[in-house]
Protein backbone atom coordinates (compact mmCIF):
# COMPACT_ATOMS: atom_id res chain seq x y z
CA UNK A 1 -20.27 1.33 -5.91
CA UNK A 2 -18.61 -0.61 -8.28
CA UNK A 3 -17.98 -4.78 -8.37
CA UNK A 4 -14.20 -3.83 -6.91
CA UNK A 5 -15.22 -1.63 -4.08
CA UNK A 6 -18.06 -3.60 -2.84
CA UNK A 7 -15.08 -6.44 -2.60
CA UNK A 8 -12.41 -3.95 -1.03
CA UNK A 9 -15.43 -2.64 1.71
CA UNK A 10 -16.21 -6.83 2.55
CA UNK A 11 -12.50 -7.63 2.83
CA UNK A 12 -12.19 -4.41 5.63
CA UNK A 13 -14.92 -5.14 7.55
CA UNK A 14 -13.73 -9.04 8.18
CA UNK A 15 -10.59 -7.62 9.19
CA UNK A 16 -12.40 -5.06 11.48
CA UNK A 17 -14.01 -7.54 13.16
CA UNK A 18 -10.79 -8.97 14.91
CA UNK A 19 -10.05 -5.22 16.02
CA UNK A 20 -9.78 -5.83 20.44
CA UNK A 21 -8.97 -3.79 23.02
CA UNK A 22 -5.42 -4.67 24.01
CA UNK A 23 -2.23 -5.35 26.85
CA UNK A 24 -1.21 -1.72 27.70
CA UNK A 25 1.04 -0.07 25.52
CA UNK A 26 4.60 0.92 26.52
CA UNK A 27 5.90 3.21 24.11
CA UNK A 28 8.06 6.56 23.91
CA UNK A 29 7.24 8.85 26.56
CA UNK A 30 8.79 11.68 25.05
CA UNK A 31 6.13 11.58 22.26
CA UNK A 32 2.84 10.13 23.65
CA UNK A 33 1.11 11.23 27.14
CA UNK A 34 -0.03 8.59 29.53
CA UNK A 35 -3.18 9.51 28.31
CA UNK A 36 -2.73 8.51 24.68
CA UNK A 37 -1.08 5.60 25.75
CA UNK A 38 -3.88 4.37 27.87
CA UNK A 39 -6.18 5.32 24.62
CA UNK A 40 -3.76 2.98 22.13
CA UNK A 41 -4.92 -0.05 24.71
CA UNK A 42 -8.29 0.44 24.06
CA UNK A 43 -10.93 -0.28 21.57
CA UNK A 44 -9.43 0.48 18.33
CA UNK A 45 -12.23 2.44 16.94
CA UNK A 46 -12.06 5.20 19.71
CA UNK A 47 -8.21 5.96 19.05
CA UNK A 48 -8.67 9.68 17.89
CA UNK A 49 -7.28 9.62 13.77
CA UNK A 50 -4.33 12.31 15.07
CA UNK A 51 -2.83 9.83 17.42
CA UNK A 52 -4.03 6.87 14.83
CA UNK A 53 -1.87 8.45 12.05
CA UNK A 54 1.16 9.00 14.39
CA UNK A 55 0.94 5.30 15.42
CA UNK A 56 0.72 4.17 11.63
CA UNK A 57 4.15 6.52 10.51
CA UNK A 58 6.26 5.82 13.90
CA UNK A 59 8.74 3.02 13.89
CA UNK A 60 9.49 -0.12 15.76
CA UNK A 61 11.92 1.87 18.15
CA UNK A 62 8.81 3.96 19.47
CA UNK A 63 7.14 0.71 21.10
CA UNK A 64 7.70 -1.93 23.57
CA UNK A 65 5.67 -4.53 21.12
CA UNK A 66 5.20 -2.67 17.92
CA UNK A 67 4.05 -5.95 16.13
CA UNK A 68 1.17 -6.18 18.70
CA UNK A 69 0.33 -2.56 17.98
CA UNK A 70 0.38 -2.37 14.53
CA UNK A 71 -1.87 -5.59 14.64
CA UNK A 72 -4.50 -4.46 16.65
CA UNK A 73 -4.69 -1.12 14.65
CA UNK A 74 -4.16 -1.97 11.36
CA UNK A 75 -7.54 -2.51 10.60
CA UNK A 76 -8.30 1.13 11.24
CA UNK A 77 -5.00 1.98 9.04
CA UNK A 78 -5.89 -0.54 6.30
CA UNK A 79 -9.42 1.01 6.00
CA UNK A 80 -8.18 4.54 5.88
CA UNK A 81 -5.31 4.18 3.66
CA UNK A 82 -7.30 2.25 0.95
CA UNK A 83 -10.08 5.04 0.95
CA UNK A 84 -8.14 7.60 1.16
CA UNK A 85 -8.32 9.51 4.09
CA UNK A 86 -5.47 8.21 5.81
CA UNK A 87 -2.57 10.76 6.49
CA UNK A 88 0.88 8.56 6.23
CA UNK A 89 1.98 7.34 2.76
CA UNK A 90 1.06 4.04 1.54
CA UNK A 91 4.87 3.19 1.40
CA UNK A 92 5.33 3.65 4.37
CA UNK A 93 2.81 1.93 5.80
CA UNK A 94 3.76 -0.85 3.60
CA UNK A 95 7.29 -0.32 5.43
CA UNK A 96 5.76 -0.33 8.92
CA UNK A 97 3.60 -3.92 8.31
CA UNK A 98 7.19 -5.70 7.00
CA UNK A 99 8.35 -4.67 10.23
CA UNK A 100 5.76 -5.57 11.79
CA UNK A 101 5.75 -9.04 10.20
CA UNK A 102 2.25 -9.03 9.60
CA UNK A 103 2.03 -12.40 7.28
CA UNK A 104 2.90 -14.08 10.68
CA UNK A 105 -0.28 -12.43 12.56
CA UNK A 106 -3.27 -14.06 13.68
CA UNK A 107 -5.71 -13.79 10.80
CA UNK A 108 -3.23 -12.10 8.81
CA UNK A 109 -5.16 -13.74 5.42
CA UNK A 110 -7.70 -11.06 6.16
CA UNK A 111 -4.96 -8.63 5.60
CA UNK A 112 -4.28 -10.26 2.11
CA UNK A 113 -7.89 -10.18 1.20
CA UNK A 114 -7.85 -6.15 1.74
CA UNK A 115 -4.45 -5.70 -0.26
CA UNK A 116 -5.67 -8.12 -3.28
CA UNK A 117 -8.95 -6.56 -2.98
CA UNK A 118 -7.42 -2.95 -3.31
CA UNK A 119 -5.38 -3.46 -6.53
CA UNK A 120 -8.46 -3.50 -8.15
CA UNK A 121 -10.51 -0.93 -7.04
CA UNK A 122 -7.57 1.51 -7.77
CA UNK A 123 -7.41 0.61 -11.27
CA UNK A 124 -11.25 1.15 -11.36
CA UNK A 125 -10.80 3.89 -9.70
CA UNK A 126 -10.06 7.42 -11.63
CA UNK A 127 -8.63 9.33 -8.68
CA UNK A 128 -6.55 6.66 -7.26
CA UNK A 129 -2.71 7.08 -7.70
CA UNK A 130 -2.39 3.52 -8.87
CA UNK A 131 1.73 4.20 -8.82
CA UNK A 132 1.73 4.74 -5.12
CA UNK A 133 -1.14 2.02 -4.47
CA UNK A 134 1.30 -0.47 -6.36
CA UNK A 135 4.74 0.97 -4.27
CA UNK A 136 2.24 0.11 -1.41
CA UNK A 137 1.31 -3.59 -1.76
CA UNK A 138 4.16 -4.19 -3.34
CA UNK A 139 6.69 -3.33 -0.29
CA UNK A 140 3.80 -5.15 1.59
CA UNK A 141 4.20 -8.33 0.10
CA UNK A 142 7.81 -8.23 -1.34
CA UNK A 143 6.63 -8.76 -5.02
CA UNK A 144 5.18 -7.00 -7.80
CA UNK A 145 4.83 -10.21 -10.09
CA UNK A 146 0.57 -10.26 -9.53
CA UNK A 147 0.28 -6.79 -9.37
CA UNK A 148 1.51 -6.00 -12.88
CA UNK A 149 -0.03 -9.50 -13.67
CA UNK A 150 -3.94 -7.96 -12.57
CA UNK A 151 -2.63 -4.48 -14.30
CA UNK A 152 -1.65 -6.49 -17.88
CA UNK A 153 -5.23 -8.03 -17.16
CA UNK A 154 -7.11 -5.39 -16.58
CA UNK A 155 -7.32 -3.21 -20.07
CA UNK A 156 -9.81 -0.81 -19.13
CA UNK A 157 -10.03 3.06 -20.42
CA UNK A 158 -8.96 3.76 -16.38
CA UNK A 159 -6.45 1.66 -16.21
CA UNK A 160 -4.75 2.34 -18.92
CA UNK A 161 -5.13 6.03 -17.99
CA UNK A 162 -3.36 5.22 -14.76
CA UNK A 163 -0.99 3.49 -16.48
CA UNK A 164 0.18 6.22 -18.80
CA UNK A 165 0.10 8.08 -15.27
CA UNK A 166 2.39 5.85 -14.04
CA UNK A 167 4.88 5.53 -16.97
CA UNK A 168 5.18 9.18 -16.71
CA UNK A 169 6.43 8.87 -12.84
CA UNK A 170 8.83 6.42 -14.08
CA UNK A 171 10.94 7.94 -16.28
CA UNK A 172 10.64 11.01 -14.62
CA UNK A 173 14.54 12.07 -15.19
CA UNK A 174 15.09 8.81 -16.93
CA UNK A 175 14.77 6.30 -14.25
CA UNK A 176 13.19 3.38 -15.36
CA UNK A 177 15.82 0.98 -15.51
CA UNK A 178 17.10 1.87 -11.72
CA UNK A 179 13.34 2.25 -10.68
CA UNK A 180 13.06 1.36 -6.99
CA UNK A 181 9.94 1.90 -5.11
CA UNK A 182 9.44 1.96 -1.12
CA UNK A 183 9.14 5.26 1.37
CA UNK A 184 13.26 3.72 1.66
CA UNK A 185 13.88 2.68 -1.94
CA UNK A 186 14.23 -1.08 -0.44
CA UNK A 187 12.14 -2.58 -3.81
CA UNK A 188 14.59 -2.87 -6.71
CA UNK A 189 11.34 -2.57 -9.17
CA UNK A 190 13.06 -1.58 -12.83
CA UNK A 191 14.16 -4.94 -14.35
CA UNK A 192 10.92 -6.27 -13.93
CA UNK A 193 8.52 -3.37 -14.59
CA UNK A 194 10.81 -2.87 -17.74
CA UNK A 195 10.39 -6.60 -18.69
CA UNK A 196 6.62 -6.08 -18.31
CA UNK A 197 5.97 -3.52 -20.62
CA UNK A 198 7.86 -4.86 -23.32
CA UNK A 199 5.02 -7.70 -22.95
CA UNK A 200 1.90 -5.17 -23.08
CA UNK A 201 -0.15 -4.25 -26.22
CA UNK A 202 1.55 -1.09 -27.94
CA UNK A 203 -2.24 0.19 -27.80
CA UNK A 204 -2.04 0.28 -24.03
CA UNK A 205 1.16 2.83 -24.18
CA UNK A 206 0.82 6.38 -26.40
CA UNK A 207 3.03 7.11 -28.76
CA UNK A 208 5.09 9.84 -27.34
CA UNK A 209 5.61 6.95 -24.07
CA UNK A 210 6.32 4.11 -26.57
CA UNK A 211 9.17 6.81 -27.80
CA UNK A 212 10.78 7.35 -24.27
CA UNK A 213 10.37 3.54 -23.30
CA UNK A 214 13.15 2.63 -26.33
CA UNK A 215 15.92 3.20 -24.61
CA UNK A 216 15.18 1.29 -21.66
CA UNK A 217 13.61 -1.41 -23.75
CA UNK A 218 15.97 -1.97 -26.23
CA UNK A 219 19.17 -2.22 -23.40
């Protein structure tokens, strides 16, 4: 386990030690029994992952308190989602904790320490879909500034790999310069991920991508 997991695995178990059983849970009775109601009000580890992966895509309008909810189970979606096995898109779970308001939760700098702690152990990591990870934390927090900051300062054989990755999703069809990122396209991303390359090494980008990047760099 590398330096950057062992920090990602720390920063998820603080935040599953504030997991608690719960106030019962009103929500949509057209999609969840009484029965998987009374399991959403109970210890958080014993929600089966079905029902856990329903809770982390449904909206606001599903729940009586969704912010209470999403609180009490997002330690179990946080851990998931950053190891993979969670699944809901990152972007939308990014979507679901804005609307949740989770910077105003009890504890939520434990929350923070597992997004900050993630960045890096995707770029370390070779199967990671850094793209999506960075769509993810950056809909979370409403900026990309020290994502691409840690990306810039991280110029390892992996990360540049997922960078070239990522370049390659972004001007998919041209896009760059209109690049928005979010499950709802709510992150106008191009301007700045466009100013940001033009400040990397030309090492870090191959040739061919240096090529397609003109356009968009030079307007």
């Amino acid at each position: 386990m590398t330096t950057a997991q062992q920090r990602l695995h720390h920063a998820l178990d603080a935040l599953d030690r504030t997991a608690r059983p719960g106030p019962a849970v009103g929500g949509c009775e057209h999609c969840y029994t009484a029965g998987q109601l009374a399991a959403l009000a109970g210890p958080p580890a014993l929600v089966p992952n079905g029902l856990l992966h329903s809770v982390a895509a449904k909206g606001p309008d599903h729940w009586e308190d969704f912010p209470t909810l999403y609180r009490r189970l997002a330690p179990r979606i946080l851990r998931q989602l950053t190891t993979g096995t969670l699944a809901v898109d990152g972007p939308l779970v990014a979507a679901r904790l804005v609307a949740a308001a989770w910077p105003d939760w009890h504890r939520a700098d434990l929350v923070r320490d597992v997004l900050d702690a993630w960045w890096p152990a995707a770029l370390a990591d070779p199967a990671a879909d850094a793209a999506e990870v960075l769509a993810t934390l950056a809909v979370a927090t409403g900026t990309l500034t020290p994502w691409l900051r840690t990306w810039a300062a991280t110029p390892t054989p992996t990360a540049d790999r997922h960078l070239a990755d990522a370049l390659d999703t972004w001007l998919h069809h041209g896009r760059l310069p209109d690049l928005r990122l979010g499950f709802h396209a709510e992150l106008p991303a191009g301007p700045e991920i466009t100013a940001w390359i033009a400040t990397l090494p030309p090492r870090r980008i191959a040739p061919d991508q240096r090529c397609r990047l003109s356009p968009a760099l030079d307007g």
